[in-house]
C-alpha atoms as a PDB file:
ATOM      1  CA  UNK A   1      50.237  27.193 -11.867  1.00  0.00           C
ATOM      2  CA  UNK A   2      49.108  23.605 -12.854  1.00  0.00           C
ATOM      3  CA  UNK A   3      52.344  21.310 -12.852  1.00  0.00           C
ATOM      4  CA  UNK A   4      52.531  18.746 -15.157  1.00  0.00           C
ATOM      5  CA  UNK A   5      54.353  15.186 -14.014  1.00  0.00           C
ATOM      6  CA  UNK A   6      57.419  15.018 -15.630  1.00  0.00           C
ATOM      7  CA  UNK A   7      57.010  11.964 -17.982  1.00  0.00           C
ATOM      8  CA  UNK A   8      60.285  12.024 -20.091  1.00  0.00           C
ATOM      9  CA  UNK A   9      63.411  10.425 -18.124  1.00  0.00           C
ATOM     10  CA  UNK A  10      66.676  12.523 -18.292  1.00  0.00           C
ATOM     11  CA  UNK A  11      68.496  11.159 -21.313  1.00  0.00           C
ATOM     12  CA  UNK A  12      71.937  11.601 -23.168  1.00  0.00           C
ATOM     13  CA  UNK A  13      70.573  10.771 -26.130  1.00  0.00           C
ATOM     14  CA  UNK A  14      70.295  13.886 -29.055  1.00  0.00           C
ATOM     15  CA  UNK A  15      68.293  12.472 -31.038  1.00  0.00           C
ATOM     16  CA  UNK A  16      65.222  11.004 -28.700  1.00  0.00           C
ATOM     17  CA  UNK A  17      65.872  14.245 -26.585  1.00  0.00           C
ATOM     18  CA  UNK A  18      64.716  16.192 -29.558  1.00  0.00           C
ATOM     19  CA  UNK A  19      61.727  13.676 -29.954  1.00  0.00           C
ATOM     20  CA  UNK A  20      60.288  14.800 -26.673  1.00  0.00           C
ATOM     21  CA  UNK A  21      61.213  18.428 -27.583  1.00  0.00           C
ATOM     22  CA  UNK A  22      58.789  17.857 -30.392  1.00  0.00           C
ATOM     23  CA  UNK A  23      56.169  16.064 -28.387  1.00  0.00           C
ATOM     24  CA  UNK A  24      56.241  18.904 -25.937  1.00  0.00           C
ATOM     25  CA  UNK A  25      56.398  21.353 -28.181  1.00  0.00           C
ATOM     26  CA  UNK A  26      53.072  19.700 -30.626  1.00  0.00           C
ATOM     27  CA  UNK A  27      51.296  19.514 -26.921  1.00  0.00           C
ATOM     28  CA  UNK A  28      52.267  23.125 -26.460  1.00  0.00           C
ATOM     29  CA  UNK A  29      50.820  24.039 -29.920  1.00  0.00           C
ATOM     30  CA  UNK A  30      47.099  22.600 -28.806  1.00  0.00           C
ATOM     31  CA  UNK A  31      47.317  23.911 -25.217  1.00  0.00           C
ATOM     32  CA  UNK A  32      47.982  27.755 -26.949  1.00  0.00           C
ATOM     33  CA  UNK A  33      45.779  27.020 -29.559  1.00  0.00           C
ATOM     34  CA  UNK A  34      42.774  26.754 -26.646  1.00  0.00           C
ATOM     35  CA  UNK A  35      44.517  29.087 -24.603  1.00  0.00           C
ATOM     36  CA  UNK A  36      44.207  32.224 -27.619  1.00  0.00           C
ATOM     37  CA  UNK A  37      40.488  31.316 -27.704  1.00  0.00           C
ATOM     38  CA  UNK A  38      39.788  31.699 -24.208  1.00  0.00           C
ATOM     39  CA  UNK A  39      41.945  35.080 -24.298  1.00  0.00           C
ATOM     40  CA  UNK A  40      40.440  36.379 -27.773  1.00  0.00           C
ATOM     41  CA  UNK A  41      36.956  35.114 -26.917  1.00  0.00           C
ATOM     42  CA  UNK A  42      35.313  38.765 -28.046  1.00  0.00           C
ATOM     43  CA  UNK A  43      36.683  38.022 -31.648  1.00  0.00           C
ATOM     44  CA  UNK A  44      35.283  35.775 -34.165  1.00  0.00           C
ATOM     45  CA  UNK A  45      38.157  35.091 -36.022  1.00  0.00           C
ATOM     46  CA  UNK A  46      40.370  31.704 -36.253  1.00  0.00           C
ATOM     47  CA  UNK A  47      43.794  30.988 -35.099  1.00  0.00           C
ATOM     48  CA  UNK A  48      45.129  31.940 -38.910  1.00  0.00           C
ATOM     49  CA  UNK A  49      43.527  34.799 -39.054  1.00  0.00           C
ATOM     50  CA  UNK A  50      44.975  36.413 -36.127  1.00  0.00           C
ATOM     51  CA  UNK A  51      48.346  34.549 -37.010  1.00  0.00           C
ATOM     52  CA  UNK A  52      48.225  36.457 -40.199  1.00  0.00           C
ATOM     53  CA  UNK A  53      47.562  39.817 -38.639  1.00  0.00           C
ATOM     54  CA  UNK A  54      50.262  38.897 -35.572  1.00  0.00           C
ATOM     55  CA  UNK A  55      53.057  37.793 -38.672  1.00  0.00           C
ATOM     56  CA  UNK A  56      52.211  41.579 -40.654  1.00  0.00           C
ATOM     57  CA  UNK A  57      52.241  43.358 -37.376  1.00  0.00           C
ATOM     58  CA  UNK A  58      55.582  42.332 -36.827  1.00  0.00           C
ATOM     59  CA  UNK A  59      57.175  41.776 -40.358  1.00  0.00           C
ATOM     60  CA  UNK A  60      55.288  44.476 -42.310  1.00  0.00           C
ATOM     61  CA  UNK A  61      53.458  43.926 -45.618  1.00  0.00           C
ATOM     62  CA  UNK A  62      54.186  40.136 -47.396  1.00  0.00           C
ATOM     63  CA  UNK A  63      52.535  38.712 -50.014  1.00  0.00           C
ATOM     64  CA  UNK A  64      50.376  35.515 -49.785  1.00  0.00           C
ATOM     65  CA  UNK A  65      52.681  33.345 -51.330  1.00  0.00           C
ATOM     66  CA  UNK A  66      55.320  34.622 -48.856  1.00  0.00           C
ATOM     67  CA  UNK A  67      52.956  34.030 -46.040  1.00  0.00           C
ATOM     68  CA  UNK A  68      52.162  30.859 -47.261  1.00  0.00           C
ATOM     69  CA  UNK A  69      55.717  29.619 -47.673  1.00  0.00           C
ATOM     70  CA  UNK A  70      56.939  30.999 -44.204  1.00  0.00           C
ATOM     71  CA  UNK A  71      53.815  29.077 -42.536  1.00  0.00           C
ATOM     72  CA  UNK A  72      54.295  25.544 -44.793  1.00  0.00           C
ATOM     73  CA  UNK A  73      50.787  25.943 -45.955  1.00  0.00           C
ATOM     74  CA  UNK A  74      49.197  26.178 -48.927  1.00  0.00           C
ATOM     75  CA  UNK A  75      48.969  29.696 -50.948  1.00  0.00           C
ATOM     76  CA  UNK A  76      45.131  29.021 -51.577  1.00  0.00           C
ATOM     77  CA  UNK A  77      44.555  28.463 -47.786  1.00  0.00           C
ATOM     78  CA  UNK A  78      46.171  31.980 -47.333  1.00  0.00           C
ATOM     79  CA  UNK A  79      44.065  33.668 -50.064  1.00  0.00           C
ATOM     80  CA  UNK A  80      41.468  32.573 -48.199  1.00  0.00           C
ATOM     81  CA  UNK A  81      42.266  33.833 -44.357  1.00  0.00           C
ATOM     82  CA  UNK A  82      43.314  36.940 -46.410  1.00  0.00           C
ATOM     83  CA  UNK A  83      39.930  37.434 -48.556  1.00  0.00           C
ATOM     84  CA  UNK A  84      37.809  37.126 -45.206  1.00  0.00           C
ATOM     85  CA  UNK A  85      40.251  39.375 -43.306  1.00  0.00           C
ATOM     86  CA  UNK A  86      39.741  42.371 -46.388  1.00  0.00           C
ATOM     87  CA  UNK A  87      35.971  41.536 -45.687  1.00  0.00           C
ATOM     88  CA  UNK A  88      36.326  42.226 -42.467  1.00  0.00           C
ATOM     89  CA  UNK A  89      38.752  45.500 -43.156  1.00  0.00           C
ATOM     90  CA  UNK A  90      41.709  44.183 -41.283  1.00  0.00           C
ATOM     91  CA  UNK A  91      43.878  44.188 -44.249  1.00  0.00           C
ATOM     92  CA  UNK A  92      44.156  46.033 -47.989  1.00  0.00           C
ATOM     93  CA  UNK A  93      46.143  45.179 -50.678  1.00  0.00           C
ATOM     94  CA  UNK A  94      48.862  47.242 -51.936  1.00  0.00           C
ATOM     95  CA  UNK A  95      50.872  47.137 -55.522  1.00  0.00           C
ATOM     96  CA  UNK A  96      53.564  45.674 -55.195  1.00  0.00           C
ATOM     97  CA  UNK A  97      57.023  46.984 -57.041  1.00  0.00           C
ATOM     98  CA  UNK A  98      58.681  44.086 -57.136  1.00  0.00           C
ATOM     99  CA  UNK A  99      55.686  41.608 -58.632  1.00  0.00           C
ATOM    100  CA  UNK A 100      52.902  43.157 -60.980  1.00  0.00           C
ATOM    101  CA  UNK A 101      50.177  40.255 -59.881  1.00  0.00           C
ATOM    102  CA  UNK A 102      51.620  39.999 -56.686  1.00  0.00           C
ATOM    103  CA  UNK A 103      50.120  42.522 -54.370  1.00  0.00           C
ATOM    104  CA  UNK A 104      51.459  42.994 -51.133  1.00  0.00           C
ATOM    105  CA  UNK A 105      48.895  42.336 -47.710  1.00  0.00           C
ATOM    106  CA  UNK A 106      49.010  45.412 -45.310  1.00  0.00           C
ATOM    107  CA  UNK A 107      47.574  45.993 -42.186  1.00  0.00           C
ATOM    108  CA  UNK A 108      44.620  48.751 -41.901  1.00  0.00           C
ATOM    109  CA  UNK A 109      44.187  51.185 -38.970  1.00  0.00           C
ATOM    110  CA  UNK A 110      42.003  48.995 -38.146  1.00  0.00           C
ATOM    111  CA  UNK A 111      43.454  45.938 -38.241  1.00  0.00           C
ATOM    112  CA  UNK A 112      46.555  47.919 -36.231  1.00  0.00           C
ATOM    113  CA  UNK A 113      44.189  48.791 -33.582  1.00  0.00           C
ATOM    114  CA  UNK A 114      42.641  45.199 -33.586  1.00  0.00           C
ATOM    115  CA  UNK A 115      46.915  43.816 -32.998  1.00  0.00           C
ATOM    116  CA  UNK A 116      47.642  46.659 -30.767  1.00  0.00           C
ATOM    117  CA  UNK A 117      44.204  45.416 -28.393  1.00  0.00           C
ATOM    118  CA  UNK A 118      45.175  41.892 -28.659  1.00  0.00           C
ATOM    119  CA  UNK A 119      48.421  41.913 -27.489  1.00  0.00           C
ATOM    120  CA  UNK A 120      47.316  44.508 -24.374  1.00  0.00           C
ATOM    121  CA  UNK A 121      45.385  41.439 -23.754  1.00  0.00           C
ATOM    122  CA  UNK A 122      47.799  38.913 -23.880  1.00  0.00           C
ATOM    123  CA  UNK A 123      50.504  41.096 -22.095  1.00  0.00           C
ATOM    124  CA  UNK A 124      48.233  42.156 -19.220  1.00  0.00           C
ATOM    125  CA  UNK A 125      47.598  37.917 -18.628  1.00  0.00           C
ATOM    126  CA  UNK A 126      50.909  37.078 -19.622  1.00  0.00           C
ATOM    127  CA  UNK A 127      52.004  39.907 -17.127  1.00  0.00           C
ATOM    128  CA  UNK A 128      50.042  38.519 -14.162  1.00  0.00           C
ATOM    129  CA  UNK A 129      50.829  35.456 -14.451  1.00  0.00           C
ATOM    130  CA  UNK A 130      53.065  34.052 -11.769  1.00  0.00           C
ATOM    131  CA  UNK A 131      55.867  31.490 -12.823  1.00  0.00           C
ATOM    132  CA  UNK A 132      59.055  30.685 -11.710  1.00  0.00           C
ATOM    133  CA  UNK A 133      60.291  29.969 -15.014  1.00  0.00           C
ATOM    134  CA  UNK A 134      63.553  32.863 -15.091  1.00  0.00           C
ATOM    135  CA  UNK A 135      64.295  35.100 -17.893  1.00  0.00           C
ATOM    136  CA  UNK A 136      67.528  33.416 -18.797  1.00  0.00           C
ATOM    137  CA  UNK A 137      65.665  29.767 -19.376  1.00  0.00           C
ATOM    138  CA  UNK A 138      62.922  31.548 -21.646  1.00  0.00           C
ATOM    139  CA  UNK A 139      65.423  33.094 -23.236  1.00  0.00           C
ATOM    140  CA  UNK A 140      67.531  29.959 -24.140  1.00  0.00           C
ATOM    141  CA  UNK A 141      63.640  28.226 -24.677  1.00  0.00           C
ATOM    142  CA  UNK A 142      62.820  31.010 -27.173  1.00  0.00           C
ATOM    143  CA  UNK A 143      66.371  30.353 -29.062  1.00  0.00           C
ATOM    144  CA  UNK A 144      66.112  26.827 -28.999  1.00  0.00           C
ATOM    145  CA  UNK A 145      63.033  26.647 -30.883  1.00  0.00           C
ATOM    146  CA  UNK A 146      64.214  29.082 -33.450  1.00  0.00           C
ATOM    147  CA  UNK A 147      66.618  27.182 -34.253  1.00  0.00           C
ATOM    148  CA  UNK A 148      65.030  23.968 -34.370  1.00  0.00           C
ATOM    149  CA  UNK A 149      62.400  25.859 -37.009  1.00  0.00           C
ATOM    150  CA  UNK A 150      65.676  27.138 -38.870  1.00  0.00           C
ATOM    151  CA  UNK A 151      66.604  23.319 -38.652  1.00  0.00           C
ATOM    152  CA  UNK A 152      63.601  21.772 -40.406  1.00  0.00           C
ATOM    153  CA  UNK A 153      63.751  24.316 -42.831  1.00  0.00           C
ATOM    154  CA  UNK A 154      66.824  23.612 -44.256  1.00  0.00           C
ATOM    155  CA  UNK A 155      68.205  22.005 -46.988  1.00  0.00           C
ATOM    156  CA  UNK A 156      69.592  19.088 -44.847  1.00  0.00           C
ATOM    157  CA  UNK A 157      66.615  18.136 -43.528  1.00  0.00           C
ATOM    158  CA  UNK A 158      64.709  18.579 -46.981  1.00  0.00           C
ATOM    159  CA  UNK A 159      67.974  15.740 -48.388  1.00  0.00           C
ATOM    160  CA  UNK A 160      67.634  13.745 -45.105  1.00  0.00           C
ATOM    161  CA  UNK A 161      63.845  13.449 -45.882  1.00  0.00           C
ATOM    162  CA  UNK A 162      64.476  12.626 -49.580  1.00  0.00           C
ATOM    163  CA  UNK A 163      66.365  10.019 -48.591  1.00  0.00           C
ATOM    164  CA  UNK A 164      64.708   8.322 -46.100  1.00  0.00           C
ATOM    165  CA  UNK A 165      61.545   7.562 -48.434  1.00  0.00           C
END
């Protein structure tokens, strides 16, 4: 496993302790981002568009403004990951009860099959991959950064923002 120098001193400080939780975690983002392409190479299809299919794989059927407000993007940039994935007969849209114009985005068999292939992938790697990283600290990482997501989504941060413009 490559090691990385440790560049951030030990600190009892909350608030500059969560600035290097951020920088790690934004160097993190780009590191997976080139990591899913190197894994997914057989696939032509971008980041989003296999975000999309991972998010109704394991939330069921949404529709694109949900999707859109859950990733902080726009709903037009979601129409348009969503059009190109209907081209390509990963998804269908379905009425949806609750919203006449609405409709909801739902995985096809294939786009199931295209999930279920990726994720053999990424579990045989992840699998194989030696680390001596133990379960307990990935499962304290993987709470940590839900709730730092839960965090920035919230109405305190939205006032602290308003405020500091």
């Amino acid at each position: 496993m490559t090691k990385f120098k440790n560049t951030y001193p030990k600190e009892d400080d909350e608030a500059l302790l969560m600035q290097y939780l951020f920088d790690e975690t934004v160097a993190l983002f780009h590191r997976l981002r080139v990591t899913a392409e190197q894994v997914h190479h057989r696939q032509e299809m971008s980041a989003g568009g296999r975000g999309i299919l991972k998010d109704l794989a394991r939330n069921g059927a949404q529709t694109v403004p949900q999707m859109a407000r859950t990733r902080f993007v726009s709903r037009q940039h979601i129409q348009t990951l969503v059009n190109l994935l209907i081209d390509e007969g990963y998804v269908e849209l379905l009425d949806n009860p609750a919203h006449k114009s609405s409709h909801l985005v739902s995985l096809t068999a294939t786009g199931k099959n295209l999930i279920e292939e990726m994720n053999l992938r990424e579990t045989k790697l992840l699998t194989a991959l030696e680390t001596d990283i133990d379960l307990e600290d990935l499962q304290t990482t993987v709470q940590v950064l839900q709730q730092m997501r839960q965090l920035l989504a919230s109405k305190q941060w939205q006032q602290l923002l308003e405020t500091n413009k």
